[in-house]
Protein backbone atom coordinates (compact mmCIF):
# COMPACT_ATOMS: atom_id res chain seq x y z
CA UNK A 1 29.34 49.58 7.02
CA UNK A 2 30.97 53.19 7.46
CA UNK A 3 29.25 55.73 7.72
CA UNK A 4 31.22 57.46 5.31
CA UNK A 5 30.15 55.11 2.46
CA UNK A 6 26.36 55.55 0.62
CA UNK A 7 24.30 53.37 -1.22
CA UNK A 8 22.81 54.05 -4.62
CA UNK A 9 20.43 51.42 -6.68
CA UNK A 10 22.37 48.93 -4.04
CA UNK A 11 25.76 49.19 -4.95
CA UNK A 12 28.05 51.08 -2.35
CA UNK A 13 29.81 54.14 -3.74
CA UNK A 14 32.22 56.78 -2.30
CA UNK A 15 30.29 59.84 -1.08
CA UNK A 16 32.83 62.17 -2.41
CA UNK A 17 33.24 60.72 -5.49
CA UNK A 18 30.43 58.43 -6.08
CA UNK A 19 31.87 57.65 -9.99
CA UNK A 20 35.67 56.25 -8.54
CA UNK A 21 35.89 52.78 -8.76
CA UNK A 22 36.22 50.93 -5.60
CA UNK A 23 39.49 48.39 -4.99
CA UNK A 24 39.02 45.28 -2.75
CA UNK A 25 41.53 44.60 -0.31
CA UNK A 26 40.77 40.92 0.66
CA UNK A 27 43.38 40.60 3.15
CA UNK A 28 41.80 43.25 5.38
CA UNK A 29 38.20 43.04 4.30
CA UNK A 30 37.64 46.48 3.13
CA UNK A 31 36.38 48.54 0.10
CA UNK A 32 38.58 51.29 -0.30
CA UNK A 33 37.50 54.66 -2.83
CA UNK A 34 40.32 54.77 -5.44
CA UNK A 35 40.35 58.51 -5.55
CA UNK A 36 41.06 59.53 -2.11
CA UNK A 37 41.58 56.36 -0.59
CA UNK A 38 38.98 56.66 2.17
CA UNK A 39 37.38 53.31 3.27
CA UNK A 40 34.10 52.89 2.39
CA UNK A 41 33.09 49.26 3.26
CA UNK A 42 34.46 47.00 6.40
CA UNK A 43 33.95 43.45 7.03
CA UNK A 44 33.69 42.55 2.74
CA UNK A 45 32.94 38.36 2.90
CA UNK A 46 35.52 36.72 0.60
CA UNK A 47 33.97 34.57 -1.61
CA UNK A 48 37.11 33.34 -2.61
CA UNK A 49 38.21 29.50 -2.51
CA UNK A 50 39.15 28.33 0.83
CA UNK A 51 42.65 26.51 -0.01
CA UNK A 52 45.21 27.03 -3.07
CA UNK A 53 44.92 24.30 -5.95
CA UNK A 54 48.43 23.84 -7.96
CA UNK A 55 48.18 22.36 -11.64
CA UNK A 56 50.91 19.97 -10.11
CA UNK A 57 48.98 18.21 -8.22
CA UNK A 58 47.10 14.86 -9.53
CA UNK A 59 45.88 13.99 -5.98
CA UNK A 60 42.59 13.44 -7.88
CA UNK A 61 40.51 15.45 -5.56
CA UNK A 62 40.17 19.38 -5.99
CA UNK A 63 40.47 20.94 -2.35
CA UNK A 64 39.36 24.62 -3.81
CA UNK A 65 36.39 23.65 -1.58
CA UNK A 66 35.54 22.98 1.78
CA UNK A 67 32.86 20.02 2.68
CA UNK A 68 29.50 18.96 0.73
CA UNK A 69 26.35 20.56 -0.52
CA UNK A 70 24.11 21.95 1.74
CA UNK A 71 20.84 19.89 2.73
CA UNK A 72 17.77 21.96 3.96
CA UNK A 73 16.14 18.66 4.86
CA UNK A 74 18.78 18.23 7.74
CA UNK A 75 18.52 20.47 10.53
CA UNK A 76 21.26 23.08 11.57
CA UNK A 77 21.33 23.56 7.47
CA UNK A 78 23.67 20.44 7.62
CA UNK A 79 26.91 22.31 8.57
CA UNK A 80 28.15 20.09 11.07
CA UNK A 81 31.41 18.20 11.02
CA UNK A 82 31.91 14.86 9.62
CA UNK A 83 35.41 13.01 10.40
CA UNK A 84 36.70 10.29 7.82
CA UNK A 85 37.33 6.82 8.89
CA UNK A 86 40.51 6.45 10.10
CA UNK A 87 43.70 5.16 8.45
CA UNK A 88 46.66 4.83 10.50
CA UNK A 89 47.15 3.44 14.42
CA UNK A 90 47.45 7.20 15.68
CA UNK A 91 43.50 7.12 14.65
CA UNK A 92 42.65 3.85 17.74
CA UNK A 93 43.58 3.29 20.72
CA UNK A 94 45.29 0.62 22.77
CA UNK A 95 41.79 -1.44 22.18
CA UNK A 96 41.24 -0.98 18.77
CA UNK A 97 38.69 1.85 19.00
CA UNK A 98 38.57 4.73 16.70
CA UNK A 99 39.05 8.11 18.71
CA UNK A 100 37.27 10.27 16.79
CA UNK A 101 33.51 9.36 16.56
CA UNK A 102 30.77 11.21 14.78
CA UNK A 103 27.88 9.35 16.58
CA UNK A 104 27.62 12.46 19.11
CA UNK A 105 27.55 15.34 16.80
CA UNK A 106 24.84 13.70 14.91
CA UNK A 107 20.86 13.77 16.13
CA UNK A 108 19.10 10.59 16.11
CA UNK A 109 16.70 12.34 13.86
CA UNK A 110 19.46 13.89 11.16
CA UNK A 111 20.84 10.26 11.52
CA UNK A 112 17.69 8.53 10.45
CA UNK A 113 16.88 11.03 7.72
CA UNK A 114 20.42 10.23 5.81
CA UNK A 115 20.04 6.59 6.33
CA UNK A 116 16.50 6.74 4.22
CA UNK A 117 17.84 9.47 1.76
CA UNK A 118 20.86 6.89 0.73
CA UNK A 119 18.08 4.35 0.35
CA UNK A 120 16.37 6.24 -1.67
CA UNK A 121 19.08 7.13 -3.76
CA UNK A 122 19.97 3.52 -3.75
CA UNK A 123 16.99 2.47 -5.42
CA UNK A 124 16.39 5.19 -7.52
CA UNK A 125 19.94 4.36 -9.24
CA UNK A 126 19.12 0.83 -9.40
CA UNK A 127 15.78 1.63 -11.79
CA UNK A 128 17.64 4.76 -13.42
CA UNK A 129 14.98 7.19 -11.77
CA UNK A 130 16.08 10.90 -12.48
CA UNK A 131 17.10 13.48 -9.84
CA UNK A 132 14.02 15.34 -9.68
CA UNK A 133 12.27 12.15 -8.47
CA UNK A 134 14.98 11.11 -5.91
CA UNK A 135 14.06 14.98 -4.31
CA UNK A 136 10.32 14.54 -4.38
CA UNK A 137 11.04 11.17 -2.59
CA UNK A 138 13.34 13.08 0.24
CA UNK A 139 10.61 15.38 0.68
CA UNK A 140 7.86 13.19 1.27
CA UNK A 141 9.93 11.32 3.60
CA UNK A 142 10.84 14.49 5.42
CA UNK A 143 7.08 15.13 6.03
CA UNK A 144 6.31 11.89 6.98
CA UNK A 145 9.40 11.90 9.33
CA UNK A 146 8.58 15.23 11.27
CA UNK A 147 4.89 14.54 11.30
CA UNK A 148 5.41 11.12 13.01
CA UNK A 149 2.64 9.60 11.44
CA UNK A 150 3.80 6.50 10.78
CA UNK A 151 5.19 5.58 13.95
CA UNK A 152 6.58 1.86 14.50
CA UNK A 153 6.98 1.52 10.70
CA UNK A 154 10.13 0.84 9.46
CA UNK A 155 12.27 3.48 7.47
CA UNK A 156 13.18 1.28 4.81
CA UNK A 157 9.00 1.02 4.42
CA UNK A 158 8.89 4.46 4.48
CA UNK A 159 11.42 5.10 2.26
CA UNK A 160 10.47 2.30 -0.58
CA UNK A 161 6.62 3.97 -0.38
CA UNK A 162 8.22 7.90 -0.96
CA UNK A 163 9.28 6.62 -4.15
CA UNK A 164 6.57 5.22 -5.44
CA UNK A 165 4.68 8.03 -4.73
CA UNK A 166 6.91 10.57 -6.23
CA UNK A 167 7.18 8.21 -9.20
CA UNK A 168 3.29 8.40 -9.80
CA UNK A 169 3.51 12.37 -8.89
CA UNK A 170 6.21 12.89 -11.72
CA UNK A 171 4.18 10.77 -14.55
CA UNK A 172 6.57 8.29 -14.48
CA UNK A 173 5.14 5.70 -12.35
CA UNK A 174 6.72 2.70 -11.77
CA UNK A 175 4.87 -1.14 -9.90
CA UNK A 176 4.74 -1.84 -6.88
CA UNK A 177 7.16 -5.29 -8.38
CA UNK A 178 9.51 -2.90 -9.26
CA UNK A 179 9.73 -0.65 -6.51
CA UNK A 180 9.90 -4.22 -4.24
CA UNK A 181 12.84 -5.29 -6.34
CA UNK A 182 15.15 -2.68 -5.26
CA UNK A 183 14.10 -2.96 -1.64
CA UNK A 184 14.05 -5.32 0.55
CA UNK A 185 10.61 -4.84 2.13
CA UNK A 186 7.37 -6.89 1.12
CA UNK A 187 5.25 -5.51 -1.51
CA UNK A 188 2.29 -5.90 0.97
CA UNK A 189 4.07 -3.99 3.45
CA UNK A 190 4.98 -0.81 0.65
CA UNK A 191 1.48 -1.03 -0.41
CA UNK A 192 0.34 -0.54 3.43
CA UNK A 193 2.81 2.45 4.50
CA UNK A 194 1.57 4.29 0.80
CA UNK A 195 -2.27 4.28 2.14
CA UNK A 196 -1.19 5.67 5.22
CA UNK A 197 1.43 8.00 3.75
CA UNK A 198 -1.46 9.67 1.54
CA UNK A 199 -3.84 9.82 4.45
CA UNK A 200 -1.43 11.13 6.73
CA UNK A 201 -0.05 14.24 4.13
CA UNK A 202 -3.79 14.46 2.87
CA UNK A 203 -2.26 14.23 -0.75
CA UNK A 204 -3.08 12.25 -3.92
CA UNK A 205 -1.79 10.58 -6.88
CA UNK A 206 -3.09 10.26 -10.18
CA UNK A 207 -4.27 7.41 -11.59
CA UNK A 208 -2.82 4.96 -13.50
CA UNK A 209 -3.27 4.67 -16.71
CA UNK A 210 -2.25 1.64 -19.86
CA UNK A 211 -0.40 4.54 -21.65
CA UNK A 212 2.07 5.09 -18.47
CA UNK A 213 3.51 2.23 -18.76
CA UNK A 214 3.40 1.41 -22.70
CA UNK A 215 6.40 3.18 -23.72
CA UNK A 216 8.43 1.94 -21.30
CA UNK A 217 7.09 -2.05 -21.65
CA UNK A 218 7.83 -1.72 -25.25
CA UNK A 219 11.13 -0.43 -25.75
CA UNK A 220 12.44 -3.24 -22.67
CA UNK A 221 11.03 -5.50 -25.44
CA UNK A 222 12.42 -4.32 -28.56
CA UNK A 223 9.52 -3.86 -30.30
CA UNK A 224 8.92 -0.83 -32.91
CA UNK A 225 7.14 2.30 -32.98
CA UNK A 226 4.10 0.96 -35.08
CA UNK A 227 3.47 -1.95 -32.21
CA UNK A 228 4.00 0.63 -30.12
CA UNK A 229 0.87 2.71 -31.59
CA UNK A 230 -1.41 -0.57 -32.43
CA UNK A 231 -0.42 -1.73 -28.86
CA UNK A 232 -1.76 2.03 -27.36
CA UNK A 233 -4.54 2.19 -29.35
CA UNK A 234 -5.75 -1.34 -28.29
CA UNK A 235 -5.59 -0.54 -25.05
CA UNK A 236 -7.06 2.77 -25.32
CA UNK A 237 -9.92 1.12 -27.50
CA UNK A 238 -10.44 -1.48 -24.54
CA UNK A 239 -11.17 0.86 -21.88
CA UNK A 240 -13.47 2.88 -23.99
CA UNK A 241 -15.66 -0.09 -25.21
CA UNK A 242 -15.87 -1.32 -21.20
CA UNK A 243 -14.14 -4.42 -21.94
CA UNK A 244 -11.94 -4.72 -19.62
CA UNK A 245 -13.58 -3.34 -16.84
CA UNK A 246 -12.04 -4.04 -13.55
CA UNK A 247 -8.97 -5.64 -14.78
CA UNK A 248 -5.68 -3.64 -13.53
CA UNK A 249 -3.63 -1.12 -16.06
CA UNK A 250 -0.48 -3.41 -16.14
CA UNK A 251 -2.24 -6.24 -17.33
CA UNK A 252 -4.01 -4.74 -20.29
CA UNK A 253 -0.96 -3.25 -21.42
CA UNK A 254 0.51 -6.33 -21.25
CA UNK A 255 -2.19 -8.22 -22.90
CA UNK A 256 -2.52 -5.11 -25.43
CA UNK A 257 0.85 -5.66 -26.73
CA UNK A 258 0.73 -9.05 -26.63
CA UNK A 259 -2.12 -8.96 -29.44
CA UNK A 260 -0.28 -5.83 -31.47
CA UNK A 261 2.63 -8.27 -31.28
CA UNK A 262 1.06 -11.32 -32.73
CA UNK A 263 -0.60 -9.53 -35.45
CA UNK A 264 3.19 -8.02 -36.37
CA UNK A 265 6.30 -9.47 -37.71
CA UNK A 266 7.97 -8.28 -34.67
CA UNK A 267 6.27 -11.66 -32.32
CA UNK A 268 6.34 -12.36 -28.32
CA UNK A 269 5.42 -14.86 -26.07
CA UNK A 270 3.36 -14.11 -22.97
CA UNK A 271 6.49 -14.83 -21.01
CA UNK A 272 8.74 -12.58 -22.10
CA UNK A 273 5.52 -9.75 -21.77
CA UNK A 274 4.78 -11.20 -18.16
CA UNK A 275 8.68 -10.83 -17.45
CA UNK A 276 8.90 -6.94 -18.59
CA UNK A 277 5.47 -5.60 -17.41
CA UNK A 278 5.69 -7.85 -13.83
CA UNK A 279 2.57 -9.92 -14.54
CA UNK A 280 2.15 -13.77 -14.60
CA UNK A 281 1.29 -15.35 -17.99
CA UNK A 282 -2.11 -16.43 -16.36
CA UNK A 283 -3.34 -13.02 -16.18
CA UNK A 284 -1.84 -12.12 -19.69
CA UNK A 285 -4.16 -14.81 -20.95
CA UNK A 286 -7.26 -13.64 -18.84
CA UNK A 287 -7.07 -10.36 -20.37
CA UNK A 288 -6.34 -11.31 -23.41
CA UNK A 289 -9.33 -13.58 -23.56
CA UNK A 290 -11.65 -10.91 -23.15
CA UNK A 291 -10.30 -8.79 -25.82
CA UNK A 292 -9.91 -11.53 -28.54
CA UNK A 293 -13.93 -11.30 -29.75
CA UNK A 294 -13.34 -7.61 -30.23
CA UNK A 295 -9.80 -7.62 -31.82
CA UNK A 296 -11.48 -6.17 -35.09
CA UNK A 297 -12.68 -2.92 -33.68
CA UNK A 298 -9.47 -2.73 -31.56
CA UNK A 299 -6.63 -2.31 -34.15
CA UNK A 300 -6.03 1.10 -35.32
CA UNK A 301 -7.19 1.19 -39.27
CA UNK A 302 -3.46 2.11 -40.58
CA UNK A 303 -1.98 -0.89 -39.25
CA UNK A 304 -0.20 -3.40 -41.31
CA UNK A 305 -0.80 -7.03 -40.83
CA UNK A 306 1.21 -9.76 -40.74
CA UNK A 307 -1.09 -12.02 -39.12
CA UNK A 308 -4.58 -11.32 -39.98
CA UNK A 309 -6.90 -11.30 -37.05
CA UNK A 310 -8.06 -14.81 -37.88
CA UNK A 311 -5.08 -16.32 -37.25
CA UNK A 312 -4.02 -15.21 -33.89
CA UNK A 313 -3.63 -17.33 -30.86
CA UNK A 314 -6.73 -17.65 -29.42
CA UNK A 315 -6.39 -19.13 -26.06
């Protein structure tokens, strides 16, 4: 900065005539006073567009900007150069290999840490998980990654038990079924690296819950808002009355709308519950079973019967 220039309320101003506008000369990188013409700021960072567009051009891809997004989960703030595949035989040699490589100006450890980020992304797509969820995810693996915690686990482990975690941190959990049918690790072996994720990052989830799943179980199934309700309530009504004590979340929802379903116009079979919520039709019924002597003092009082509670299935 010259020293001719001063700063007032952080805006740089003439110091002979401190009201003159200033004009930008881009080319040179100065700020020059537009009433005497005296330069007033050096070295001015043009935060212009790198290259010229033209309305002409239908090349499909706008070149007003250089390279991607910045990454703060890669190190060097992920400004290093990546070269395209080649097209063409000036891009091999006489052997058929590609001259220019990226494999050297890429760490092992950036290189690992974009493999499990597209993974995650992957699978995130796959169940229509939101943005915010696909970050959490990239974080967690980041920790996990620097801390070495988990060392002589796979990635792909790693990756599968981020999201699941950041699924139950975000209140939208998801199964462990679900989160294994968009990988391709075990379900024993996500449910192992997400004990030792949470022990190693000394962090916890919240618990899961019939209602975090409700919504989702019974709009896959069609059903309406009043089954919906009856179906919440009956879970809700369940835990409270120690009924289903020790019996997991999924499968009381399931059995819970199961029994709204029944009792409604709007009827289906264990199956097609057990093929939405993840659960086999055995433990539908199991639940179910122990809910059936108390379906009176489980349905909410405005609901509307089609089947009375005499005349639903009772296993």
């Amino acid at each position: 900065m010259a020293s001719t220039s001063r700063i007032e309320a952080n805006k740089v101003v003439c110091y002979a005539h401190p009201d003159a506008p200033l004009i930008e000369d881009y080319r040179a990188g100065d700020m020059i006073c537009s009433e005497c013409g005296l330069v007033v700021g050096d070295r001015v960072i043009d935060v212009g567009s790198e290259w010229r567009t033209f309305s002409n051009e239908k090349s499909g891809v706008d070149p007003s900007r250089v390279g991607g997004p910045e990454n703060p989960l890669l190190s060097g703030g992920d400004l290093s150069t990546i070269i395209g595949p080649g097209r063409g035989d000036a891009s091999f040699d006489s052997f058929g290999v590609s001259k220019y490589q990226n494999r050297r100006n890429i760490s092992s450890t950036d290189r690992a840490l974009i493999n499990a980020f597209r993974e995650i992304n992957t699978m995130a797509d796959r169940i229509n998980l939101p943005k915010t969820i696909v970050d959490r995810a990239n974080n967690l693996f980041k920790q996990v990654h620097d801390g070495k915690n988990l060392k002589g686990r796979a990635n792909d482990a790693i990756a599968s038990a981020c999201l699941y975690i950041a699924c139950r941190q975000e209140g939208v959990p998801r199964t462990f079924k679900e989160i294994c049918a968009v990988s391709k690790i075990s379900k024993k072996e996500i449910g192992r690296c997400f004990k030792l994720i949470l022990k190693a990052l000394e962090t916890s989830v919240d618990l899961i819950t019939t209602a975090d799943f409700m919504s989702r179980f019974c709009s896959n199934l069609g059903l309406p808002n009043s089954v919906q309700r009856a179906a919440t309530h009956i879970a809700r009504k369940a835990g409270e009355l120690d009924i289903v004590s020790g019996r997991s979340p999924i499968s009381v929802a399931a059995a819970a709308i199961y029994m709204a379903s029944q009792a409604s116009e709007d009827k289906r079979s264990q199956k097609e519950i057990g093929d939405i919520a993840g659960v086999a039709d055995v433990t539908i019924r199991q639940s179910y079973k122990l809910m059936y002597p108390f379906a009176a003092k489980l349905f909410p009082d405005d609901f509307k019967f089609a089947t009375p509670i005499e005349f639903l299935p009772q296993m």
